[in-house]
Protein backbone atom coordinates (compact mmCIF):
# COMPACT_ATOMS: atom_id res chain seq x y z
CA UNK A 1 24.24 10.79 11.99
CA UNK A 2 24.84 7.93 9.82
CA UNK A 3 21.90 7.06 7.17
CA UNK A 4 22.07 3.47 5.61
CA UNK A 5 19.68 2.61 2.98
CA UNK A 6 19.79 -0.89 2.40
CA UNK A 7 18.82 -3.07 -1.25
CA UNK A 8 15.70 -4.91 -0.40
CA UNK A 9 16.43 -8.71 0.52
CA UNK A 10 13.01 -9.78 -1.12
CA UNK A 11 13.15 -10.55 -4.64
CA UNK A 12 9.44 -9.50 -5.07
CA UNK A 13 10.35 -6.03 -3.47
CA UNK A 14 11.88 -3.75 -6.51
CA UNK A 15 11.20 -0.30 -4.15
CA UNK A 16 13.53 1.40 -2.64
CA UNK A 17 13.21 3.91 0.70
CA UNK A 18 15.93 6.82 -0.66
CA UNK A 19 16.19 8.71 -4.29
CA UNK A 20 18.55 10.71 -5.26
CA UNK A 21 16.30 13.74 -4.18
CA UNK A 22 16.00 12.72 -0.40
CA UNK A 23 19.35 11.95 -0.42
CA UNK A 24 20.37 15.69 -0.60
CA UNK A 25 17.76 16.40 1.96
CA UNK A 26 19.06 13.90 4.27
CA UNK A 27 22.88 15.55 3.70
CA UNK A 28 21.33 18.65 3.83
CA UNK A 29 19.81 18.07 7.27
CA UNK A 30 23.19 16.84 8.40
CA UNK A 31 23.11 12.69 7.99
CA UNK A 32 26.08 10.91 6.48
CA UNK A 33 24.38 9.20 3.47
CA UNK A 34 25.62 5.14 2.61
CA UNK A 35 23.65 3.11 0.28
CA UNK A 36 23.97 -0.15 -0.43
CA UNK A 37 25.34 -1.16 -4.05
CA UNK A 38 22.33 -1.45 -6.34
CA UNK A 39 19.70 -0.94 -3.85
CA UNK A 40 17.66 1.13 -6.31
CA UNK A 41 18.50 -0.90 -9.68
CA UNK A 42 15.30 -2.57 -9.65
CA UNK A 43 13.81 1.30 -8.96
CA UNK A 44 15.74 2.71 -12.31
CA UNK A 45 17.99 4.48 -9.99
CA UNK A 46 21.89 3.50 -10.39
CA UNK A 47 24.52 3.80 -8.38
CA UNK A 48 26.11 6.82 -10.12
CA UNK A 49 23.11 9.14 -9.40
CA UNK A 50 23.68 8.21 -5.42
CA UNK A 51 26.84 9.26 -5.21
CA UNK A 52 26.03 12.08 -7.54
CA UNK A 53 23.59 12.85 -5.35
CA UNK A 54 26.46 13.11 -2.24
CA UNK A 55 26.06 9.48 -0.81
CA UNK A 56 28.62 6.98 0.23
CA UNK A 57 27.98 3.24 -2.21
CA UNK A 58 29.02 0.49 -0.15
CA UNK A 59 29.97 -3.04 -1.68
CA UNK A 60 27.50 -5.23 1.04
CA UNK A 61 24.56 -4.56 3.52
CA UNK A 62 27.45 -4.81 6.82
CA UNK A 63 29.39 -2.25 4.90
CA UNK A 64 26.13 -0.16 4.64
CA UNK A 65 25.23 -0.63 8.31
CA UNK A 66 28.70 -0.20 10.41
CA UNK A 67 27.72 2.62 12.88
CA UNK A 68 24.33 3.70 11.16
CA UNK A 69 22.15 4.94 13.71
CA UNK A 70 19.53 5.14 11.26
CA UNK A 71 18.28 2.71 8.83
CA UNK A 72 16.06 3.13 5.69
CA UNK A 73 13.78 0.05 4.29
CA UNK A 74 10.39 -0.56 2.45
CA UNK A 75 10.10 -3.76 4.48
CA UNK A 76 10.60 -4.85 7.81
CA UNK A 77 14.33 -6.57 8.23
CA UNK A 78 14.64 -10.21 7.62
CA UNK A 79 15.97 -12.63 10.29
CA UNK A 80 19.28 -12.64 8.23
CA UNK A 81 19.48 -9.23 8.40
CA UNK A 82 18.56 -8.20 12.08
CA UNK A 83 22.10 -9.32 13.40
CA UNK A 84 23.77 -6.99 10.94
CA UNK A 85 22.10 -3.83 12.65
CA UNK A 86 24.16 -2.11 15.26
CA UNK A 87 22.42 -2.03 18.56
CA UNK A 88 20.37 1.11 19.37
CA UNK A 89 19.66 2.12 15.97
CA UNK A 90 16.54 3.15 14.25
CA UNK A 91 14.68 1.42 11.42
CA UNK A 92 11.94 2.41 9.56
CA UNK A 93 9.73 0.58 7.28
CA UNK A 94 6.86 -0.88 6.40
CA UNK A 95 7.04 -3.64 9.13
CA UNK A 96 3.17 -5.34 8.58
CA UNK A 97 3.40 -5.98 12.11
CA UNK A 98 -0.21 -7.79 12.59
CA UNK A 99 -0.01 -11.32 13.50
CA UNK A 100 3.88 -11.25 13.50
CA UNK A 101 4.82 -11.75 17.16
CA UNK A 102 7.86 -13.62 16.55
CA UNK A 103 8.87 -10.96 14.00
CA UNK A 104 8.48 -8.02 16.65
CA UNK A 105 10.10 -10.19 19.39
CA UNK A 106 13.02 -10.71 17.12
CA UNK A 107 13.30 -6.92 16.42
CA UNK A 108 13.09 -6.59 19.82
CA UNK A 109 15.80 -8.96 21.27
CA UNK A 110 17.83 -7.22 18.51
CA UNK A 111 18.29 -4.26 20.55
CA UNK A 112 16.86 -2.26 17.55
CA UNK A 113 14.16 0.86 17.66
CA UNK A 114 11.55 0.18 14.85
CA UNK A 115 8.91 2.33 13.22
CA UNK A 116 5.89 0.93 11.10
CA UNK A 117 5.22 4.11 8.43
CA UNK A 118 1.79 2.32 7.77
CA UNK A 119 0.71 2.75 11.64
CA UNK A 120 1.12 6.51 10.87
CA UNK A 121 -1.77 8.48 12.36
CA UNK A 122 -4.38 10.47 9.81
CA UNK A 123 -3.71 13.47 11.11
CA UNK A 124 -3.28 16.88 9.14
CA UNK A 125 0.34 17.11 9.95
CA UNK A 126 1.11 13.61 8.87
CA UNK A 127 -0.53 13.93 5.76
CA UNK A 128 2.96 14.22 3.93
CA UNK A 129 4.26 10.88 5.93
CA UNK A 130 1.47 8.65 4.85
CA UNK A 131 2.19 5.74 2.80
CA UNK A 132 -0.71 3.81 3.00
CA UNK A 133 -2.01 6.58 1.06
CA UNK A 134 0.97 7.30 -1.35
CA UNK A 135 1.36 3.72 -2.16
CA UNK A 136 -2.47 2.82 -2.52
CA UNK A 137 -2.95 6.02 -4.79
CA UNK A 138 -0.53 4.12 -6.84
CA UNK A 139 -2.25 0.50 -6.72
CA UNK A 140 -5.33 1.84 -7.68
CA UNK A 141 -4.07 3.94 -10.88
CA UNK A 142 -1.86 0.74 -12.03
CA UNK A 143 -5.65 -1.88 -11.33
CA UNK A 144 -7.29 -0.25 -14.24
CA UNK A 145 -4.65 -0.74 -16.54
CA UNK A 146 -3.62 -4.21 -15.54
CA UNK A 147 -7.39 -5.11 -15.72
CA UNK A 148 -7.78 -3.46 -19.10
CA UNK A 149 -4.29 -5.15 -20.66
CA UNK A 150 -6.20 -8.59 -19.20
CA UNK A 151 -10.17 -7.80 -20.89
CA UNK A 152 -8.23 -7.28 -24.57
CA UNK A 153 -10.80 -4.96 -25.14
CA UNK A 154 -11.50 -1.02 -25.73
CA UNK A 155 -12.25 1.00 -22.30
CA UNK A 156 -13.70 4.15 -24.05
CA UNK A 157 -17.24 4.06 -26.65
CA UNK A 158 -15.38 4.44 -29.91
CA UNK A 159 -17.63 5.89 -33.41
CA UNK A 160 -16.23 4.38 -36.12
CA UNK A 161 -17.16 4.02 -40.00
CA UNK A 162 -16.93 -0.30 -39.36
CA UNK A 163 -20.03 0.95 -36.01
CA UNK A 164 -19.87 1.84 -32.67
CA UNK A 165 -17.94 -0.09 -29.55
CA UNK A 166 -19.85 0.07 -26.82
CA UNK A 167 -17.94 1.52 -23.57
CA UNK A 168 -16.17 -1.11 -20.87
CA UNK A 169 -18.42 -1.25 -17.59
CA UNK A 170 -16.19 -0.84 -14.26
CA UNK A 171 -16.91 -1.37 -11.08
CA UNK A 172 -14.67 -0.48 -8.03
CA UNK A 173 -15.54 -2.26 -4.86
CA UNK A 174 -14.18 -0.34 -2.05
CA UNK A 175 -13.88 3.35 -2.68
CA UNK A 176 -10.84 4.20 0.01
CA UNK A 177 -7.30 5.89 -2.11
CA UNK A 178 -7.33 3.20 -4.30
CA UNK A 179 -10.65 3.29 -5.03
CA UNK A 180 -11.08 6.72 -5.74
CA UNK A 181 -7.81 7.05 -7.87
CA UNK A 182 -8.64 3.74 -9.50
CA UNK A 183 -12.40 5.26 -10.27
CA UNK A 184 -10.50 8.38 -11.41
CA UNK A 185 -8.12 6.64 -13.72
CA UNK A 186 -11.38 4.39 -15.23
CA UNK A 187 -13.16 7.58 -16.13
CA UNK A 188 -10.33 9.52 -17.59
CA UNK A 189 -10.09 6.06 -20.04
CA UNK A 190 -13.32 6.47 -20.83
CA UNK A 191 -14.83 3.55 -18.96
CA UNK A 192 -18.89 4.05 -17.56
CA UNK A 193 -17.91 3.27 -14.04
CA UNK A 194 -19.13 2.35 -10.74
CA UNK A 195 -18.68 2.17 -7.34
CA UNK A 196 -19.65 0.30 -4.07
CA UNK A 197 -18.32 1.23 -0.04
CA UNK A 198 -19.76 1.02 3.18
CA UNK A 199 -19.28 4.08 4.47
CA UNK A 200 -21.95 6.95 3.44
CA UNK A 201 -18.99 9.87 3.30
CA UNK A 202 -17.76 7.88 0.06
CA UNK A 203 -20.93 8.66 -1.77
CA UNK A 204 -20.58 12.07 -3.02
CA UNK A 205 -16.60 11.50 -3.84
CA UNK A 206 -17.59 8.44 -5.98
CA UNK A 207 -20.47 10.83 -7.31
CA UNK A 208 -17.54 13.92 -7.73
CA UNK A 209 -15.85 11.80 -9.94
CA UNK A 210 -18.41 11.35 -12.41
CA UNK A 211 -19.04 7.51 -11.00
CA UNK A 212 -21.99 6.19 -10.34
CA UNK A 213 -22.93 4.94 -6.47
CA UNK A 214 -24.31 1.30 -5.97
CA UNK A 215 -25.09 0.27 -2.01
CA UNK A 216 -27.74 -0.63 0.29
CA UNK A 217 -28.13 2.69 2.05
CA UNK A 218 -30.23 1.72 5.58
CA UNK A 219 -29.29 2.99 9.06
CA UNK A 220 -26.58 0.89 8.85
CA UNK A 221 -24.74 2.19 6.43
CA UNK A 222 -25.06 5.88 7.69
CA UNK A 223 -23.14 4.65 11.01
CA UNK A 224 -20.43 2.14 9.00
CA UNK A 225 -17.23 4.41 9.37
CA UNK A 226 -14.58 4.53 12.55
CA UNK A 227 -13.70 8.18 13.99
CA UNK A 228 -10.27 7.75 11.88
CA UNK A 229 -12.01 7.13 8.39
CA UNK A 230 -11.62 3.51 7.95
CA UNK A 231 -14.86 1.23 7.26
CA UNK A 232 -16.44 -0.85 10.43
CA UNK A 233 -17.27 -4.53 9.84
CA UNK A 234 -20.54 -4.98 8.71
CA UNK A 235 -23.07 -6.98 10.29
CA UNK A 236 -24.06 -10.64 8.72
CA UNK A 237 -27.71 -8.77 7.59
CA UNK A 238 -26.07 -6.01 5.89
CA UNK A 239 -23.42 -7.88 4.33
CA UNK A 240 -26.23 -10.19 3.01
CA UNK A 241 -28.48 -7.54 1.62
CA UNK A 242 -25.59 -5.58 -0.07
CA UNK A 243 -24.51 -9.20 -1.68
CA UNK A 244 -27.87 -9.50 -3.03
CA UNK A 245 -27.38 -5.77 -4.75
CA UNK A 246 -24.04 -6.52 -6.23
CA UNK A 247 -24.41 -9.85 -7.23
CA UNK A 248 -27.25 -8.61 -9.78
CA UNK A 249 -24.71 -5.49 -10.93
CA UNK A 250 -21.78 -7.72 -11.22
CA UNK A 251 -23.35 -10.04 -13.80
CA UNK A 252 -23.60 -6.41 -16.22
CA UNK A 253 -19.89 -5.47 -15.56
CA UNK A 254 -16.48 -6.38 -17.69
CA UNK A 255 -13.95 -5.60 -15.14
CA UNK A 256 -14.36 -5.47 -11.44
CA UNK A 257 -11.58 -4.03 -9.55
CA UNK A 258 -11.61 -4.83 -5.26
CA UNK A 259 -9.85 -2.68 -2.42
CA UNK A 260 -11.59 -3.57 0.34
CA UNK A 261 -9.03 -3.81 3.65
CA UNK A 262 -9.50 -3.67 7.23
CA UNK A 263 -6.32 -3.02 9.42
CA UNK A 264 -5.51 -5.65 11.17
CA UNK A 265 -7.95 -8.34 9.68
CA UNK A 266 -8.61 -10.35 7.03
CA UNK A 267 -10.16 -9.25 3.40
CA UNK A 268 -13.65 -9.08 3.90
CA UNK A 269 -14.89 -12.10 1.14
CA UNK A 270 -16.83 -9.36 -1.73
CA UNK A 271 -16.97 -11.70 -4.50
CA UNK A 272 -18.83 -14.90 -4.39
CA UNK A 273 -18.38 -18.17 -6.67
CA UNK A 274 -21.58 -17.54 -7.56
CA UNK A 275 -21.54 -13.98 -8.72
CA UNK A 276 -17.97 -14.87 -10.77
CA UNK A 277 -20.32 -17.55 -12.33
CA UNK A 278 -22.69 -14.73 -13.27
CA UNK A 279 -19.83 -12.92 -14.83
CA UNK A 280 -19.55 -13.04 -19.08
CA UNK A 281 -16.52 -14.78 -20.46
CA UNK A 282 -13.79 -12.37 -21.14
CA UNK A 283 -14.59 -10.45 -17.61
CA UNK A 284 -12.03 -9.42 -15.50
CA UNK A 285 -11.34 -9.04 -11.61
CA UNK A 286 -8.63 -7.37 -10.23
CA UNK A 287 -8.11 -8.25 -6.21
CA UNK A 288 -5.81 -5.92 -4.71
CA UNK A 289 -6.73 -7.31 -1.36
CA UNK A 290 -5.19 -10.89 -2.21
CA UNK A 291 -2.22 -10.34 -0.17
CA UNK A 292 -4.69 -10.14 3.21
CA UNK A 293 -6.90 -13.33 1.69
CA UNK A 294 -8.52 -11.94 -0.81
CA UNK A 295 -12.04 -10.09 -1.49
CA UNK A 296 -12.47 -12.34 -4.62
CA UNK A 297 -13.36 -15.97 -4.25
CA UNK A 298 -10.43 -18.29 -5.79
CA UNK A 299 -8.25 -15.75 -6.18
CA UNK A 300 -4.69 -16.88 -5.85
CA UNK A 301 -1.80 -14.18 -4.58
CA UNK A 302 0.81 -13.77 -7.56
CA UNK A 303 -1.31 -15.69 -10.22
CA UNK A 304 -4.03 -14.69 -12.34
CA UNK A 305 -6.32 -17.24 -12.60
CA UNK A 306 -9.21 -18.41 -15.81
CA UNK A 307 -12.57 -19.65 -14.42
CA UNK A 308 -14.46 -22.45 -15.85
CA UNK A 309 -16.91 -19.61 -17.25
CA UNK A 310 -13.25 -17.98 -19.03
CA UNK A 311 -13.51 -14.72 -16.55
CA UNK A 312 -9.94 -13.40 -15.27
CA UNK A 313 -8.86 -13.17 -11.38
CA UNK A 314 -5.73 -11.23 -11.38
CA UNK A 315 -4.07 -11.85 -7.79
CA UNK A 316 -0.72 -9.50 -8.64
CA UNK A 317 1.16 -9.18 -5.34
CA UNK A 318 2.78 -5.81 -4.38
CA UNK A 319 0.71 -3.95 -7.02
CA UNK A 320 2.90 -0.51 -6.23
CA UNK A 321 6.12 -2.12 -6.75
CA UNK A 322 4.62 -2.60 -10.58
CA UNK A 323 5.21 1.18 -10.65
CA UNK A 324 8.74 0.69 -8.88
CA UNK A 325 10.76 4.11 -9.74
CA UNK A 326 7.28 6.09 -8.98
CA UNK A 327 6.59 3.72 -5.67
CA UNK A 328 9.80 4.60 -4.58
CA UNK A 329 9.69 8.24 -5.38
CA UNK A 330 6.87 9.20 -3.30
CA UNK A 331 7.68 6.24 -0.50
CA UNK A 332 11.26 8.05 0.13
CA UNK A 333 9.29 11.41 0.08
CA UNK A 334 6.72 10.05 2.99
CA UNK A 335 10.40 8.58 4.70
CA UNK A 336 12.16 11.86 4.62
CA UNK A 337 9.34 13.81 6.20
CA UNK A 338 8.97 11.51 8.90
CA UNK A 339 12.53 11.46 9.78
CA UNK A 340 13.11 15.20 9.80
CA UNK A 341 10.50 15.34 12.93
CA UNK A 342 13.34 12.50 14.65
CA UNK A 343 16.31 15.20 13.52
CA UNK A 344 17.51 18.18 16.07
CA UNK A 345 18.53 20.96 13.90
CA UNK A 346 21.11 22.31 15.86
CA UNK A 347 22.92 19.09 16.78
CA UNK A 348 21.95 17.77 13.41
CA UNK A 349 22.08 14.52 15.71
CA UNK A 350 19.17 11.92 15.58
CA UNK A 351 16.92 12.49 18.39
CA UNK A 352 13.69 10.72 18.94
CA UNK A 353 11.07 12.63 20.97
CA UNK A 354 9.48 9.75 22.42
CA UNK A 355 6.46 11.02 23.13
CA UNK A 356 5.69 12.68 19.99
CA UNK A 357 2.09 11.44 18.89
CA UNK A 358 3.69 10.69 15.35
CA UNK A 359 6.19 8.44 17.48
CA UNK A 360 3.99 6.58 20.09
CA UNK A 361 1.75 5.62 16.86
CA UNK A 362 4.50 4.14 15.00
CA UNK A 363 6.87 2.95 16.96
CA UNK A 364 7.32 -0.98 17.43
CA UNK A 365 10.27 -1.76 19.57
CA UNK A 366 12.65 -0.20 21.86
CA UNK A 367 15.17 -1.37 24.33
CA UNK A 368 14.68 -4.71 24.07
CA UNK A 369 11.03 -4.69 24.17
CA UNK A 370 7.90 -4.35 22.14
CA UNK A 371 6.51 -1.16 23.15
CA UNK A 372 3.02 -0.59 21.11
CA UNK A 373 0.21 -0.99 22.62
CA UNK A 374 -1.63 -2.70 19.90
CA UNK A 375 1.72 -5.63 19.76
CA UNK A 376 2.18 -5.72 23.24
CA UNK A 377 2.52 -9.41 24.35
CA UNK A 378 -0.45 -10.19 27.28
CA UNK A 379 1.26 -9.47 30.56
């Protein structure tokens, strides 16, 4: 069983989908380990603790790929790299497959078997293999501090002989792994914090951690959460009466931090023109939905942009990435545990289960065709 793990081909991707420590688990479970030449630079891993570690370096990605059945990525493979992938074999990454047809069809017509890790199923015995969760744990420890570098102020109420500096006010909109990691990372900073969600189970986490809850709680509210945990779409009434309760909490706050997502959708819009307008100068909001559209109004993907009133929108794409070696860490982990499911341990050989439930959620392609029900093309 040949293992490549290739160097991302995005420049704004510094991750990488092995370590050193899953590399001797991958040996160790019987794969023949090849890594592409500084595919974990950008990760603080080099070369030399690969091979340390018992893999192969090659020079080039084709060098990495001859014969792998099995190939490692953060993100789906590019159109330059799709020909390089022996028929047959199996990729996993983070593919993002909604509203990508023509990517899936191209994976497809490459012959190739791929596997989304983000289409993983909540389920106690994926817990270990979830990297929505791994990943967003991550984005929402590393929004506080990239909103606090941007305010240029103290979080924490400080005493001093010169008087007292009043304590930062943070609110987290959207109270999902991010949420509650970026609540938990506010408090421990000393910040009097927030929070806002949809769905009513949220409540006494937000609460747990010391945070204040702020929503409209009506009838609702008590039914706004999907059997798998996510938040429903609110209706037009709701959304409008739960505007009307931020936008007069907002005006009081100094950094505002969104995480608002709904698979396979747009941001929902959180953030009006009008409540940033509210905000005082020297405010912050971090959007760590701008890569879906956005929750804030005017934010701009990979830009932080100054308001006429002088309040921050920081739009920083691939927000785990900005914690690359740590990203990559647990990411690899979540790989690793995934892949030993795919692994007979007598033959050591790779062999897929198809109809594994951990399988039929995540699998894209096969055999020349898209195979998911949720990326099926319309007979």
């Amino acid at each position: 069983m040949r293992i490549a793990v290739l160097a991302e081909s995005d420049a704004a991707e510094p991750r990488v989908a092995a370590v050193p420590e899953t590399v001797k688990k991958f040996i160790a479970l019987g794969g023949d380990v090849v890594v592409q030449a500084g595919a974990g630079k950008k990760a603080g891993v080099p070369d030399a603790e690969y091979e340390a570690a018992g893999a192969k370096i090659a020079a080039t990605a084709e060098e990495a790929l001859n014969g792998a059945d099995l190939v490692l990525k953060v993100r789906r493979p590019g159109a330059d790299e799709l020909p390089k992938i022996p028929k047959g074999a199996a990729v996993i990454a983070i593919m993002d497959p909604y509203g990508r047809e023509a990517e899936l069809k191209a994976m497809a017509d490459a012959g190739i078997s791929t596997f989304a890790m983000e289409l993983m199923p909540r389920i106690t015995r994926a817990q270990v293999m979830d990297v929505l969760s791994s990943q967003a744990n991550l984005a929402g420890y590393r929004a506080v501090i990239d909103g606090a570098a941007e305010y240029g102020r103290s979080l924490p109420m400080m005493m001093t002989a010169a008087g007292t500096v009043p304590a930062a006010r943070i609110f987290i909109m959207g109270v999902g792994v991010a949420g509650l990691q970026a609540i938990a990372t506010a408090r421990r900073l000393g910040a009097v914090v927030t929070a806002t969600d949809v769905r009513p189970a949220t409540k006494e986490q937000v609460e747990s951690l010391g945070a204040k809850f702020v929503a409209v709680e009506d009838e609702e509210f008590k039914q706004a959460e999907t059997s798998g945990g996510y938040a429903k779409e609110m209706s037009a009434e709701y959304q409008k009466k739960q505007a009307e309760l931020v936008k007069g909490h907002i005006a009081k706050q100094d950094i505002v931090i969104t995480t608002a997502l709904i698979p396979g959708r747009p941001a929902p819009k959180l953030v009006s023109e009008e409540m940033i307008a509210s905000m005082k100068p020297g405010s912050v909001l971090v959007d760590l939905a701008v890569e879906r559209g956005g929750n804030v109004a005017g934010a701009k993907a990979g830009e932080i942009v100054t308001t006429g009133n002088d309040v921050k929108i920081v739009g920083h794409i691939n927000v785990p990435g900005r914690l690359a070696a740590t990203a990559s860490s647990l990411y690899a982990r979540n790989l690793y545990a995934f892949v030993e499911t795919l692994v007979d341990k007598e033959s050591k050989a790779l062999a897929v289960k198809w109809d594994d439930e951990l399988v039929k959620a995540t699998n894209l392609t096969r055999d020349g065709a898209i195979v998911h029900d949720s990326f099926k093309p319309a007979a």
